[in-house]
Each structure stands twice: as structure tokens, then as C-alpha cells.
N, C-alpha and C. Protein backbone atom coordinates (compact mmCIF):
# COMPACT_ATOMS: atom_id res chain seq x y z
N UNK A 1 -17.36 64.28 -58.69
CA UNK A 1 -15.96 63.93 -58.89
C UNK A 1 -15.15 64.11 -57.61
N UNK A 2 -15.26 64.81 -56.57
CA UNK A 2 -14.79 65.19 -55.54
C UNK A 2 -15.13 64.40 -54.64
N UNK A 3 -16.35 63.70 -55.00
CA UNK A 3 -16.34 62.52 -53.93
C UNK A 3 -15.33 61.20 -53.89
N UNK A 4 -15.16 61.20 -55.58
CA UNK A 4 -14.52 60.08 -55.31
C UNK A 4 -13.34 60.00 -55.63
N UNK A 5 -12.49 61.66 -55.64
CA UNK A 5 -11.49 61.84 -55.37
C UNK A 5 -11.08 61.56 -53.92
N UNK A 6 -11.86 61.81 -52.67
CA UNK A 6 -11.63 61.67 -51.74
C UNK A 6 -12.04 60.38 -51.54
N UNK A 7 -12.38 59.71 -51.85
CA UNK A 7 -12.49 58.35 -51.14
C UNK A 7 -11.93 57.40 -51.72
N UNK A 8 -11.19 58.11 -53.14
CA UNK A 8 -9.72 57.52 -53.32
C UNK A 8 -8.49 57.49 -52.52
N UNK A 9 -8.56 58.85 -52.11
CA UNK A 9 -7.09 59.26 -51.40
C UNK A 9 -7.64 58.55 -49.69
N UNK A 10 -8.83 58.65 -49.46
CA UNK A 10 -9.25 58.02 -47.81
C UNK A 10 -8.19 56.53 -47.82
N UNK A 11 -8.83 56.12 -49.49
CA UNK A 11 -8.68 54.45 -49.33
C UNK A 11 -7.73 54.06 -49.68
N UNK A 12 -6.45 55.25 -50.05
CA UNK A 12 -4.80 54.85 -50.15
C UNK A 12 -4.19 54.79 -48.47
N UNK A 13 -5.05 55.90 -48.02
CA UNK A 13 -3.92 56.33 -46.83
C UNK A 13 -4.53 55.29 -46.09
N UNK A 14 -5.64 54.52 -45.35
CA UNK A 14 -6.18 53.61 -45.25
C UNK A 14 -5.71 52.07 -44.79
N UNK A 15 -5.00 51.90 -46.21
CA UNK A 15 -4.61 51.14 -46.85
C UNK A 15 -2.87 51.47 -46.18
N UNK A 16 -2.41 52.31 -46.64
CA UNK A 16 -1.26 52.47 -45.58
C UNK A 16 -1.24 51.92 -43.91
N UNK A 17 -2.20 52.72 -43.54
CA UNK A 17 -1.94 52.49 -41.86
C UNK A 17 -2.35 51.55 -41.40
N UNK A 18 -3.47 50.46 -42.04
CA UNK A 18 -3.64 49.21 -41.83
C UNK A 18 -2.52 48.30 -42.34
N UNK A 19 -1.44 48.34 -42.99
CA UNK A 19 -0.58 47.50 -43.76
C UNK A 19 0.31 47.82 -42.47
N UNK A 20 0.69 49.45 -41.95
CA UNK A 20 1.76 49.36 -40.88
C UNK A 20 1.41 48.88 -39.91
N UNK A 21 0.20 49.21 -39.47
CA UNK A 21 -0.34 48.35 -38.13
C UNK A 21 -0.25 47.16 -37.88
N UNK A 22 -0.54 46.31 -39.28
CA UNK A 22 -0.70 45.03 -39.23
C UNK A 22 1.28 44.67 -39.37
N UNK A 23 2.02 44.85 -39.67
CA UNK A 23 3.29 44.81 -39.90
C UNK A 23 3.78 45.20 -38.36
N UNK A 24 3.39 46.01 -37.53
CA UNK A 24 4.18 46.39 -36.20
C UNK A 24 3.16 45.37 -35.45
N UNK A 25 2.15 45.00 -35.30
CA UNK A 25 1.36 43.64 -34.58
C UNK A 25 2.11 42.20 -35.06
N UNK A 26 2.39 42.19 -35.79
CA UNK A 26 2.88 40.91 -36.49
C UNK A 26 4.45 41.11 -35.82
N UNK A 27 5.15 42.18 -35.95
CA UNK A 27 6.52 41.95 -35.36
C UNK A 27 6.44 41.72 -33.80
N UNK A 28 5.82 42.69 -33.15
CA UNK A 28 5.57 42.09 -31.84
C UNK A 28 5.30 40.67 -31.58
N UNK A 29 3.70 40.20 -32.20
CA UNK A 29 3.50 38.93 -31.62
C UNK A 29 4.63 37.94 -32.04
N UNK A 30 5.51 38.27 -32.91
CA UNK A 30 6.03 36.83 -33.53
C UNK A 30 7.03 37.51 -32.81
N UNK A 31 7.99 38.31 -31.90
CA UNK A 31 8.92 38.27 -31.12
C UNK A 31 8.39 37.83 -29.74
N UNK A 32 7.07 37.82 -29.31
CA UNK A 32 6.65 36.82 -28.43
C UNK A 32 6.41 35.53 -27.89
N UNK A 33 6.30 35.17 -29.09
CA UNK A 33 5.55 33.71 -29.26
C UNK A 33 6.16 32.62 -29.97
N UNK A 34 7.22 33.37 -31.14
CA UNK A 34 8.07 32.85 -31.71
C UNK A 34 9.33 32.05 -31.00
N UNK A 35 9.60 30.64 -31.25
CA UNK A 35 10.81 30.07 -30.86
C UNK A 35 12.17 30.75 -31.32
N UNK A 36 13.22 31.22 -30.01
CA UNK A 36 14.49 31.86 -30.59
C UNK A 36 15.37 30.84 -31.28
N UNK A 37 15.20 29.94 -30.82
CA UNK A 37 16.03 28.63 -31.65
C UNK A 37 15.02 27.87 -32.92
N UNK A 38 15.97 27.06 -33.77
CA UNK A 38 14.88 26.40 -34.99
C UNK A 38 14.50 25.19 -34.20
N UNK A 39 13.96 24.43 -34.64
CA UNK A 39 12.84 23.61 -34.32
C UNK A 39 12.39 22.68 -35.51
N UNK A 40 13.17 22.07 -36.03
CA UNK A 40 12.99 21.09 -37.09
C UNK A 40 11.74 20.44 -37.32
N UNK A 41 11.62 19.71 -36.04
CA UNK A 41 10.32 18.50 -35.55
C UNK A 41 9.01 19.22 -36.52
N UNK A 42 8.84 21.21 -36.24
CA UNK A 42 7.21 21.24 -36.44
C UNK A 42 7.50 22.48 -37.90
N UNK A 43 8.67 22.73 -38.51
CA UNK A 43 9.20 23.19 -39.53
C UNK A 43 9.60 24.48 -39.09
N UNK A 44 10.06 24.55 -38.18
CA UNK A 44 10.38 26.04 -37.73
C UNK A 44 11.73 26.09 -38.11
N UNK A 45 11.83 26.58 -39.26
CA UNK A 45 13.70 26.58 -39.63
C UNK A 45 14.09 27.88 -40.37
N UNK A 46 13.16 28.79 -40.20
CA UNK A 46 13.15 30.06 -41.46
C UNK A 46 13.48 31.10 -40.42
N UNK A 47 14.94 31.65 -40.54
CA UNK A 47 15.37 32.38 -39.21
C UNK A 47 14.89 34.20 -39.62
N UNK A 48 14.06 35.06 -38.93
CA UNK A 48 14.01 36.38 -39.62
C UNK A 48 14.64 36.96 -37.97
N UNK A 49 14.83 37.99 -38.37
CA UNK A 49 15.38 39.03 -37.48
C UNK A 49 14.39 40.39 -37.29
N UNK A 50 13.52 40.33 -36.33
CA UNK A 50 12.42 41.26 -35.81
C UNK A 50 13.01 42.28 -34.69
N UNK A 51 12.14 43.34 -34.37
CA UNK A 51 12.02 44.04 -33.06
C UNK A 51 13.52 44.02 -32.48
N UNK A 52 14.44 44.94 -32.88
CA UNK A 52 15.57 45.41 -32.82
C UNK A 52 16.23 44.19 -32.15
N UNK A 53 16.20 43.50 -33.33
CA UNK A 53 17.86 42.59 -33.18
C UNK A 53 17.40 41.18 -33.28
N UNK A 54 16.35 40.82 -32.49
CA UNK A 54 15.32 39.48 -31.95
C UNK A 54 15.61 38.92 -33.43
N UNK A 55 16.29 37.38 -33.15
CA UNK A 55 15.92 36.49 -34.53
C UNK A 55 15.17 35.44 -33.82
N UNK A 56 14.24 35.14 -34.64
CA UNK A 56 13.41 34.14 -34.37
C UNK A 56 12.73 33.13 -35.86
N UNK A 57 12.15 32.08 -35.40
CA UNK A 57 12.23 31.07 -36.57
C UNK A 57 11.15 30.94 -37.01
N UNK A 58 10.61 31.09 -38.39
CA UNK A 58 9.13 30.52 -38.52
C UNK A 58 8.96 29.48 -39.42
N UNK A 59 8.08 28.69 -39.77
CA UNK A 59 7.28 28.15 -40.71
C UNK A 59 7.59 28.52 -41.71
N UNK A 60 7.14 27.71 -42.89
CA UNK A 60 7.22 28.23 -44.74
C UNK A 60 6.15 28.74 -44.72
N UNK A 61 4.22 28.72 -44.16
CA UNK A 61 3.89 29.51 -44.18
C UNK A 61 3.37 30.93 -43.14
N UNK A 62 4.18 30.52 -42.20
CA UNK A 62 4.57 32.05 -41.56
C UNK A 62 5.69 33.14 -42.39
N UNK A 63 6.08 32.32 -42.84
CA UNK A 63 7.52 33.35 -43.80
C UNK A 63 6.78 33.72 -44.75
N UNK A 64 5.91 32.77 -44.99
CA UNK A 64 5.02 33.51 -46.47
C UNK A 64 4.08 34.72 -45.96
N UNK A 65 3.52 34.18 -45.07
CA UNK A 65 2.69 35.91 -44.81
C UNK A 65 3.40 36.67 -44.60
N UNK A 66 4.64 37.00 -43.57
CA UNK A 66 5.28 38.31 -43.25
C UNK A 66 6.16 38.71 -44.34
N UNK A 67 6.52 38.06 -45.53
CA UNK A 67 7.00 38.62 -46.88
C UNK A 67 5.71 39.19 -48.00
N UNK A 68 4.67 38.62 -47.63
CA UNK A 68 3.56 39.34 -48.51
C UNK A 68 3.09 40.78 -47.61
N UNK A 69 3.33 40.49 -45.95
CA UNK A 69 2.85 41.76 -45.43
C UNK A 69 4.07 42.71 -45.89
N UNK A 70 4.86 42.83 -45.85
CA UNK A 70 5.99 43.43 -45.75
C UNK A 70 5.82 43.88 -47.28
N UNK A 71 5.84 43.12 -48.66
CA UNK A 71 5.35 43.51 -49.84
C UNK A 71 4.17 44.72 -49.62
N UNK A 72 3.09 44.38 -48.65
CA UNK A 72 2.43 45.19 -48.92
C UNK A 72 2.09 46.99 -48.07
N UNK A 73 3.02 46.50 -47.52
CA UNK A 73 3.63 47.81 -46.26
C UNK A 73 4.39 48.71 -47.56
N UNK A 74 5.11 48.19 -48.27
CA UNK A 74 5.63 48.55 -49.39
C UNK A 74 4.98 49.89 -50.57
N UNK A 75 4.31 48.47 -50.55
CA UNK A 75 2.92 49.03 -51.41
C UNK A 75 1.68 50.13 -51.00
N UNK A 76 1.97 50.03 -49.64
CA UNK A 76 0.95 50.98 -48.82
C UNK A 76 2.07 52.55 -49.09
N UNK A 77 2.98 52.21 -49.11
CA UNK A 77 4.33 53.56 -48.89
C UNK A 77 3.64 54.50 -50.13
N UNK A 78 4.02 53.58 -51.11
CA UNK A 78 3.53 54.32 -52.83
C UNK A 78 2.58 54.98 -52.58
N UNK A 79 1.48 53.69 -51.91
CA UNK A 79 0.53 54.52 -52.29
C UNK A 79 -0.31 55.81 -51.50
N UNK A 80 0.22 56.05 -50.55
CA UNK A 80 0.18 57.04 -49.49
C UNK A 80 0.82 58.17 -50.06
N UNK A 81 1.90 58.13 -50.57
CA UNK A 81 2.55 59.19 -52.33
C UNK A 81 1.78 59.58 -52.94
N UNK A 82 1.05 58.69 -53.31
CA UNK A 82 0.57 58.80 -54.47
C UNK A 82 -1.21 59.75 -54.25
N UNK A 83 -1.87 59.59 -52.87
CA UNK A 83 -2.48 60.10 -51.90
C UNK A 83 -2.00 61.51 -51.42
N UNK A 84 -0.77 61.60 -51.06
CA UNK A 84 -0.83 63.08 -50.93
C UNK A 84 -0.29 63.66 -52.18
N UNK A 85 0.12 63.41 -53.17
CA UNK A 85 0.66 63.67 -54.76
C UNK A 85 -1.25 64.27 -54.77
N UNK A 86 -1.72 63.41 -54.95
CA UNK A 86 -3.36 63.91 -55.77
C UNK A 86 -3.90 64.79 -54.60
N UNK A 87 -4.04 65.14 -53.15
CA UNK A 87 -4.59 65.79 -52.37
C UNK A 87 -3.87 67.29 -52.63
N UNK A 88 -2.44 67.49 -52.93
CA UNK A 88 -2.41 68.06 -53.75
C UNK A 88 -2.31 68.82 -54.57
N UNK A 89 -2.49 68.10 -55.85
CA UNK A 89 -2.71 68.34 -56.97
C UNK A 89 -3.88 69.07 -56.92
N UNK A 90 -5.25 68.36 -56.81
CA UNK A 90 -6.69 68.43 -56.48
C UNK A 90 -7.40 69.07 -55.54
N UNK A 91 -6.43 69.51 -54.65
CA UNK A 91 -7.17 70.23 -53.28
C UNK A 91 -8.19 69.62 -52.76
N UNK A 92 -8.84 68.82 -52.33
CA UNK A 92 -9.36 67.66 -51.64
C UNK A 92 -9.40 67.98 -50.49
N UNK A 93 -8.74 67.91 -49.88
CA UNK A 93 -8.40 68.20 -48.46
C UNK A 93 -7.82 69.54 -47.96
N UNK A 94 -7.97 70.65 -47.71
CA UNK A 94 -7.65 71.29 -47.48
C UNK A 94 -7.12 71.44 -45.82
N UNK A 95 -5.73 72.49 -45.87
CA UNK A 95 -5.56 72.49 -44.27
C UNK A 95 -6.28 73.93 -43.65
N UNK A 96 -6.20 73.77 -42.49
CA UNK A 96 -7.45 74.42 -41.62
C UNK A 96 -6.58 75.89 -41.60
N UNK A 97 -7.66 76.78 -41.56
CA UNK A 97 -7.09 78.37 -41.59
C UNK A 97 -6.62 78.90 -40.15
């Protein structure tokens, strides 16, 4: 049972820092690469506001991934709660003496 208490709580927190990682890579590259003005011609008309202040324009499905990442950065929050809620509860992890 202790095993797979912990490789529950591994695969919340996990799951967290890959959702932020991927959420702070995604704001960078798209304040790089991203057009500051819209751009009709190739559908760039979806204005977000990144990396302190930067608005820049994307696609319908660039807007769709960084609202599902962002959903799931969300979702990584809970469940990183919910990860140290059971570590614990359960003692799982103990801190070092």
C-alpha cells in the first residue's frame, strides 16, 4: 500500500511541475516568436497578454492549447494539494532528522 501511495503523490506533484514548466516554455516561446500585431491573412487575431505585459496574437488553435495548458496548470495546483494533503495524512514521505 505504501508503494502506491507514493507513486500516487510522485505522480500528482509530477504532474504539477510538468504543467508549470510546460506553461513558463510556452509563455516564453510565444513572446518570441509570436506577432505583436494581428495578422488576419494567416488567422492570427486572438490577442493574449504574456510575460509581463507582452500582448501578442495567436491562432484559434494556438489559443486552444494555451487555454487547455493553463486549465491544466490549474489542475496540476489541486492536485499538488491534494499530494501534500495525503503525504501528510499518510506519512509517505518523511522529512530528514
Amino acid at each position: 500500500m505504501i508503494a502506491i501511495r507514493k507513486i500516487l503523490i510522485v505522480s500528482l506533484a509530477a504532474a504539477f511541475f510538468i504543467a508549470v514548466g510546460l506553461t513558463i516554455y510556452y509563455d516564453w516561446y510565444y513572446a518570441k516568436t509570436l506577432p505583436q500585431t494581428p495578422n488576419p491573412d494567416i488567422g492570427r487575431v486572438y490577442p493574449i497578454t504574456i510575460h509581463h505585459g507582452i500582448v501578442v496574437y495567436l491562432n484559434r488553435e494556438e489559443l486552444s492549447w494555451w487555454s487547455d495548458l493553463w486549465t491544466c496548470t490549474g489542475i496540476g495546483f489541486f492536485g499538488v494539494g491534494i499530494a501534500a494533503y495525503l503525504n501528510i495524512k499518510y506519512k509517505v514521505f518523511s522529512p530528514p532528522l
